[in-house]
Protein backbone atom coordinates (compact mmCIF):
# COMPACT_ATOMS: atom_id res chain seq x y z
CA UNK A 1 -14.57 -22.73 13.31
CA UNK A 2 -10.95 -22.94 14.93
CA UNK A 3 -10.37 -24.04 18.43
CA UNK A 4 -7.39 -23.06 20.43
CA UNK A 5 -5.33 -25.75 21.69
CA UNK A 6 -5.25 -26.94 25.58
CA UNK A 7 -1.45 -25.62 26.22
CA UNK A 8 -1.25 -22.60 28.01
CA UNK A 9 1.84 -20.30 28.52
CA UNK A 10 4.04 -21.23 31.55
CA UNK A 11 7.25 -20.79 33.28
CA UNK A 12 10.42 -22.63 32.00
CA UNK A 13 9.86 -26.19 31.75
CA UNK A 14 12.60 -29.15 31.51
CA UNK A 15 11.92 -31.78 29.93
CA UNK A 16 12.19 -34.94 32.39
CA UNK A 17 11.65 -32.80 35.82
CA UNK A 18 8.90 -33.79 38.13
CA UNK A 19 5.86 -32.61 36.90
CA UNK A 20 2.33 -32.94 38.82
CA UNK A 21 -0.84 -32.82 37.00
CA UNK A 22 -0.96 -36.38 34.70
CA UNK A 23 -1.36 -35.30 31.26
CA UNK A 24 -1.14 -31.68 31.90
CA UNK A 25 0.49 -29.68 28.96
CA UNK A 26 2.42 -26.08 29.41
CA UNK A 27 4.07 -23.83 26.46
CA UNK A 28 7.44 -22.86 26.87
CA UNK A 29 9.58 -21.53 24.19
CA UNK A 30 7.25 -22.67 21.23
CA UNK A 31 7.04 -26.56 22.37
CA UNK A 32 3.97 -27.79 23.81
CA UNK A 33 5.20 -30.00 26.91
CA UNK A 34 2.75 -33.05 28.24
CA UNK A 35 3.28 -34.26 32.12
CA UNK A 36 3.72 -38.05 31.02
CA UNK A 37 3.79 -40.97 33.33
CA UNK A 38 7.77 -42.58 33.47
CA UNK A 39 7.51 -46.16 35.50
CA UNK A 40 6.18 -44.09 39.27
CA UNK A 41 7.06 -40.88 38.47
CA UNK A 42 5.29 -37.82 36.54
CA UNK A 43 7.83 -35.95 34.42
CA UNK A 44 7.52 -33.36 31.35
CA UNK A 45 7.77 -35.20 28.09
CA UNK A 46 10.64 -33.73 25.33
CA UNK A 47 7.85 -31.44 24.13
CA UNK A 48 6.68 -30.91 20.89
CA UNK A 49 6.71 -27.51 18.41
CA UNK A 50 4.12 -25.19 18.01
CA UNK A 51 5.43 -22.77 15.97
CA UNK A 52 2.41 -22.26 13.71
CA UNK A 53 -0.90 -22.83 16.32
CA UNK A 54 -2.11 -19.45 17.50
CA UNK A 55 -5.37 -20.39 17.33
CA UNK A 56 -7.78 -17.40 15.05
CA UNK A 57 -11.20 -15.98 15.66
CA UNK A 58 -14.16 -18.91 15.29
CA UNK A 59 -16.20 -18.62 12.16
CA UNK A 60 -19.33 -20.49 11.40
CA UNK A 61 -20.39 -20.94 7.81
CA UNK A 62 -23.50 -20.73 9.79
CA UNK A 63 -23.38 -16.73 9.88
CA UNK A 64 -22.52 -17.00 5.96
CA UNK A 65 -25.53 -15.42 4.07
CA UNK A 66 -27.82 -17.88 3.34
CA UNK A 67 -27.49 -19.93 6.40
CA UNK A 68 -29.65 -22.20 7.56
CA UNK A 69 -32.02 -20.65 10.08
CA UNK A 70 -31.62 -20.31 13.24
CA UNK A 71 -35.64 -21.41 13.57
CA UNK A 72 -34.42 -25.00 12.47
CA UNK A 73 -32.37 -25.93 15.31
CA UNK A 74 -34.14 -28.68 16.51
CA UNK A 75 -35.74 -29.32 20.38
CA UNK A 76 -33.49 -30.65 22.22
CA UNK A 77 -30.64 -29.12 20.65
CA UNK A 78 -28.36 -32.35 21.17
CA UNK A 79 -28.76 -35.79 21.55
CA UNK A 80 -26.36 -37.94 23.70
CA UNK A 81 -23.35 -38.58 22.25
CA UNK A 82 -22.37 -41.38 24.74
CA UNK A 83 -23.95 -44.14 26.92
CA UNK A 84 -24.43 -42.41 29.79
CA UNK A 85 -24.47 -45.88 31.55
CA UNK A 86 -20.83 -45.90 31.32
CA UNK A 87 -20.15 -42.71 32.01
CA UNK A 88 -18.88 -42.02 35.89
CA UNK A 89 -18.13 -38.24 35.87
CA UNK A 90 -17.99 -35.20 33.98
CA UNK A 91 -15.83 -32.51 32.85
CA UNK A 92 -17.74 -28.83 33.10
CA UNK A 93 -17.51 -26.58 30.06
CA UNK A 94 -16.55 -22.94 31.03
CA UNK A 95 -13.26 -23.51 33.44
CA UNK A 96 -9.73 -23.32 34.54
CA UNK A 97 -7.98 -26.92 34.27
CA UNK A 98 -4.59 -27.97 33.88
CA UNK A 99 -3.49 -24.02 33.90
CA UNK A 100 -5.63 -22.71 31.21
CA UNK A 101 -9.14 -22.08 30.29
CA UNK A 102 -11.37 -24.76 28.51
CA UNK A 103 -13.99 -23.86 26.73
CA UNK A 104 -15.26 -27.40 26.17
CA UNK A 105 -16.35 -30.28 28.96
CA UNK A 106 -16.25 -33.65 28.17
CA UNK A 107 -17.37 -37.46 30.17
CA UNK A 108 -15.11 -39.62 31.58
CA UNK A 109 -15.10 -43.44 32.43
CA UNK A 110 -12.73 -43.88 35.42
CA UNK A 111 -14.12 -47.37 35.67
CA UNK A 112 -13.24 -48.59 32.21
CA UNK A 113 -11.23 -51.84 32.00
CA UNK A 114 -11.23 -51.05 28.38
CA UNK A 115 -11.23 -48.10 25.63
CA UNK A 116 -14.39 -49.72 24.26
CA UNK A 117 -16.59 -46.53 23.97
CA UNK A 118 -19.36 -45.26 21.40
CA UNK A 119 -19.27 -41.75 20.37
CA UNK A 120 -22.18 -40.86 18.10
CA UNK A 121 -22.90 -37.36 16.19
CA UNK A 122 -25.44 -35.31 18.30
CA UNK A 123 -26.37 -32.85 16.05
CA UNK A 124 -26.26 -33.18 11.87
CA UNK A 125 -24.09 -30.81 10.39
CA UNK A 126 -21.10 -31.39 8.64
CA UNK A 127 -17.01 -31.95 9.33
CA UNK A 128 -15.13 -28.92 9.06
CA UNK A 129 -11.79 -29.36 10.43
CA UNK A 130 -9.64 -32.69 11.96
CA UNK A 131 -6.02 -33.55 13.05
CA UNK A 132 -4.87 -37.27 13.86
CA UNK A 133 -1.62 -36.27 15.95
CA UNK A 134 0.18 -38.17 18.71
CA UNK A 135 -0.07 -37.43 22.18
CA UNK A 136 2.02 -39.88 24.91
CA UNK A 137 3.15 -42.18 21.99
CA UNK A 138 -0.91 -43.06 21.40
CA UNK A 139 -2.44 -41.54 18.03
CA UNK A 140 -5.68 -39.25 18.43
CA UNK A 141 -8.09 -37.80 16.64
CA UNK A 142 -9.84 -34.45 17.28
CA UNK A 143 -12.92 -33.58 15.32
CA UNK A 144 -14.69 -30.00 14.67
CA UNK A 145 -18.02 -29.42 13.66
CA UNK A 146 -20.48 -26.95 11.95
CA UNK A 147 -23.68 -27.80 12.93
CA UNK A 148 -26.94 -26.94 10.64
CA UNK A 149 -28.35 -24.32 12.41
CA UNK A 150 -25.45 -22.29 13.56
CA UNK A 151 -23.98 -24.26 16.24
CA UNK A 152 -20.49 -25.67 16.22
CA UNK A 153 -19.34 -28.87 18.23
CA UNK A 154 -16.08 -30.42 18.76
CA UNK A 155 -14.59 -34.06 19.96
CA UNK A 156 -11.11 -34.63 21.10
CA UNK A 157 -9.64 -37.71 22.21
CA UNK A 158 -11.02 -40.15 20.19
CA UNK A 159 -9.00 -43.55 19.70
CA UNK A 160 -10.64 -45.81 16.68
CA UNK A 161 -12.54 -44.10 14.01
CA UNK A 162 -15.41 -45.50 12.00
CA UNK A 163 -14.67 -45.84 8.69
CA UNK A 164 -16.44 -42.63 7.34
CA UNK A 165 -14.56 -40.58 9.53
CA UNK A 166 -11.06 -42.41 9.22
CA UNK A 167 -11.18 -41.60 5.30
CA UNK A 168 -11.57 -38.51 5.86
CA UNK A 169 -8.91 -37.75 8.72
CA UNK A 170 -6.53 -40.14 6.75
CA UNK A 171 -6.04 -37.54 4.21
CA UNK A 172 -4.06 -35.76 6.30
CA UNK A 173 -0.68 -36.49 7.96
CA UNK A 174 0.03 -37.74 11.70
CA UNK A 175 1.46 -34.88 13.60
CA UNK A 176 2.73 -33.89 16.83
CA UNK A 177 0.27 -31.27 17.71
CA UNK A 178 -3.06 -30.73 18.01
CA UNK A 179 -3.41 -27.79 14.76
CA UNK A 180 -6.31 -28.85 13.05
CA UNK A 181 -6.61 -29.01 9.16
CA UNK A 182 -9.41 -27.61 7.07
CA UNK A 183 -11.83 -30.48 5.01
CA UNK A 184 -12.57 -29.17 2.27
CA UNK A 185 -15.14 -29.74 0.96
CA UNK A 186 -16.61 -30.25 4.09
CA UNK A 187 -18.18 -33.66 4.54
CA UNK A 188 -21.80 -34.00 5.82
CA UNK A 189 -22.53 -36.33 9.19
CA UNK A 190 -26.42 -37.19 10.40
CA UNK A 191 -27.37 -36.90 13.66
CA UNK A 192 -26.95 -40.85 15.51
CA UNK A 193 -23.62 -41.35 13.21
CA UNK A 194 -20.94 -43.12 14.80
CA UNK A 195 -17.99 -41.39 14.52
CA UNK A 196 -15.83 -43.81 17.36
CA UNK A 197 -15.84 -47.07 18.66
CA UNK A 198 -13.03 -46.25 21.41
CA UNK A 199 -11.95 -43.29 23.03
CA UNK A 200 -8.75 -41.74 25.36
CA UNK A 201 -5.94 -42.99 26.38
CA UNK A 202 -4.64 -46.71 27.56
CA UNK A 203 -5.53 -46.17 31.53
CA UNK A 204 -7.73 -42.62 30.93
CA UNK A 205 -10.58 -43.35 29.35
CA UNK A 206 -12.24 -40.17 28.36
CA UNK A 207 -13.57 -37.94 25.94
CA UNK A 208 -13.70 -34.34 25.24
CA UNK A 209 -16.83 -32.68 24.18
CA UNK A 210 -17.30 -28.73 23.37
CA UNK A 211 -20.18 -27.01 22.13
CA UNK A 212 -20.22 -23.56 20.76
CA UNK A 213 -23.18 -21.41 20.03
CA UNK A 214 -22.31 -19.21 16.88
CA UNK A 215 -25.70 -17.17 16.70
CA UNK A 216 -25.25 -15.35 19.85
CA UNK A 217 -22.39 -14.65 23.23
CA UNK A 218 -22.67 -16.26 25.88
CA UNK A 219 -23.68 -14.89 29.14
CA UNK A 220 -20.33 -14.99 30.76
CA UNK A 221 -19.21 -12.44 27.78
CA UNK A 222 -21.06 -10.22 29.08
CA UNK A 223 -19.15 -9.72 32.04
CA UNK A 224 -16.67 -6.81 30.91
CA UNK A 225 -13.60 -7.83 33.09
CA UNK A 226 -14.24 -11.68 32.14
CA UNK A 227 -14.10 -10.63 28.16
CA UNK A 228 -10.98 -8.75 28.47
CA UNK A 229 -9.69 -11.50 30.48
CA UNK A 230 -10.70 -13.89 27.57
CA UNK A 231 -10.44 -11.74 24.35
CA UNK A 232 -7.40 -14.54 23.34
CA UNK A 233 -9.41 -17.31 22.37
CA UNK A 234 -12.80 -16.06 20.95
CA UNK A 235 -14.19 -19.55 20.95
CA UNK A 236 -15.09 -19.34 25.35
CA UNK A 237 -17.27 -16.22 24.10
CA UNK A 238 -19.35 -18.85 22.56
CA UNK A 239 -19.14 -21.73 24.32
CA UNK A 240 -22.36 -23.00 26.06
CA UNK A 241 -23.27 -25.29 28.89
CA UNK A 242 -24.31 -28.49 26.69
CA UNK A 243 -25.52 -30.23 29.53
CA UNK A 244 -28.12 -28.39 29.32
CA UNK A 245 -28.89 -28.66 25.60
CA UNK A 246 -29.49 -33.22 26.02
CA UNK A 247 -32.54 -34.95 25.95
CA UNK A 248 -33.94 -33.87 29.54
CA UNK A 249 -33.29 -37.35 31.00
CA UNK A 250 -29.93 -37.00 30.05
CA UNK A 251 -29.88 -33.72 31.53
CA UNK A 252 -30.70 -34.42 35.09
CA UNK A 253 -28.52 -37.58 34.87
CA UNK A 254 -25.14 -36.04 33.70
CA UNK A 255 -26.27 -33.05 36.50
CA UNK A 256 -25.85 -36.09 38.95
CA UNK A 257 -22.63 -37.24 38.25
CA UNK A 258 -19.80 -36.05 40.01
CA UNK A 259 -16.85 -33.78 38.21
CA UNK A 260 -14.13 -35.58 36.60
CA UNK A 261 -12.27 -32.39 38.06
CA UNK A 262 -11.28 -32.53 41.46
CA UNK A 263 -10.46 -28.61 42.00
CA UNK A 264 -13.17 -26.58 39.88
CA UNK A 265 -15.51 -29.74 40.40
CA UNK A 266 -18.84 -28.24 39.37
CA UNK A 267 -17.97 -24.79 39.23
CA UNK A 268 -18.38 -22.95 35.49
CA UNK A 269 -18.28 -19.93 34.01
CA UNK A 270 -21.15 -21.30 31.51
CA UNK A 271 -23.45 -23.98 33.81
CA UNK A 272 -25.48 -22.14 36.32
């Protein structure tokens, strides 16, 4: 399965002009352009090309004949990838942020005097497609997953790999975009795998997390005007509300937390 990128189309953007939203990124003209921080101020970065990213339609090998069935998903679907202990808010799958749509959520640690965070595999599955690309001068790594019964995950923003999953993301070169690359073959993960030891960004500690059911549309699909209005990017057709798929402890406590976005907060197109 192929993800589309965070940048969104945008007026004309110059590269160090005032800028508002910290680590917000706009397309303009093919170049993906980051709001970076420069000593007090928030300015667009040079930007960086993205001449070859229009993201294509997700495909599970899930829906391949001979698929696992969908019977073996197991109950709960996920298990936490994250200490929730250290977790302080939460981004909501299924909204506008930044100036385009994201399909995927993720948890944040706005407390964090340090990147130290475990990220563990939540469902078994295997590795699909990676990219180890550079993003405010700091390398990161963005996983995507096919799970075993038909449901795809993603991470993004993860800092130090396990070794596992640094072999296998090291086979490919560091770019300057977020494109993924295909593993082939793919390479099996377990559910309670680490896959990180740190995640984000020196002073943003945080961690994107997606979850895309590939059996079935969401609910929000249904809606004819909202499918039109995302017919771009297949991938929010299938995106889920995953806080609703951890172990129900985990459930109630991410519901608890407050967003880590400060204008949709808890408002989604996919948690109701």
């Amino acid at each position: 399965m192929i993800f589309p990128t965070d940048a969104v189309s945008a007026q004309k953007v110059v590269p160090g002009t005032t800028c508002k939203v910290y680590q917000q990124k706009l397309s303009y003209q093919a170049k993906v352009f980051t709001c970076v921080k420069s000593g007090k101020k928030l300015v667009w970065s040079k930007g960086v090309g993205t001449k070859n990213s229009s993201p294509t339609a997700p495909s599970s090998s899930s829906q391949s004949a001979g698929a696992t069935p969908v019977s073996s998903c197991p109950t709960p679907l996920l298990q936490t990838p994250v200490d929730l202990a250290k977790v302080t808010s939460i981004l909501y799958p299924g909204q506008e942020r930044g100036g385009n749509y994201k399909a995927h959520g993720g948890f944040g640690f706005d407390n964090a005097t340090d990147n130290l965070v475990t990220v563990k595999i939540p469902l078994s599955g295997k590795i699909t497609r990676v990219v180890r690309y550079k993003e405010i001068g700091e390398v990161q790594y963005l996983f995507e997953f096919d799970g075993n019964c038909g449901v795809s995950f993603r991470f993004d923003h993860l800092r130090k790999l396990t070794a596992k999953f640094e072999a296998v993301v090291n086979a490919f070169p560091i770019k300057e975009d977020t494109r993924t690359d295909p593993v082939s073959p793919p390479v099996a993960v377990t559910v309670g795998e680490v896959i990180a030891t740190e995640v984000g960004f020196l002073n943003n500690v945080s961690v994107d997390f997606g979850v895309y059911d590939m059996r079935k549309k969401n609910e929000a699909s249904k809606d004819p005007a909202w499918a039109s209005a995302h017919s771009q990017f297949t991938a929010d057709s299938y995106g889920i509300c995953w806080l609703n798929s951890l172990p129900q402890n985990d459930s109630v406590a991410v519901k608890l937390l407050p967003s880590r976005d400060g204008k949709n907060g808890k408002t989604s197109d996919y948690c109701k």
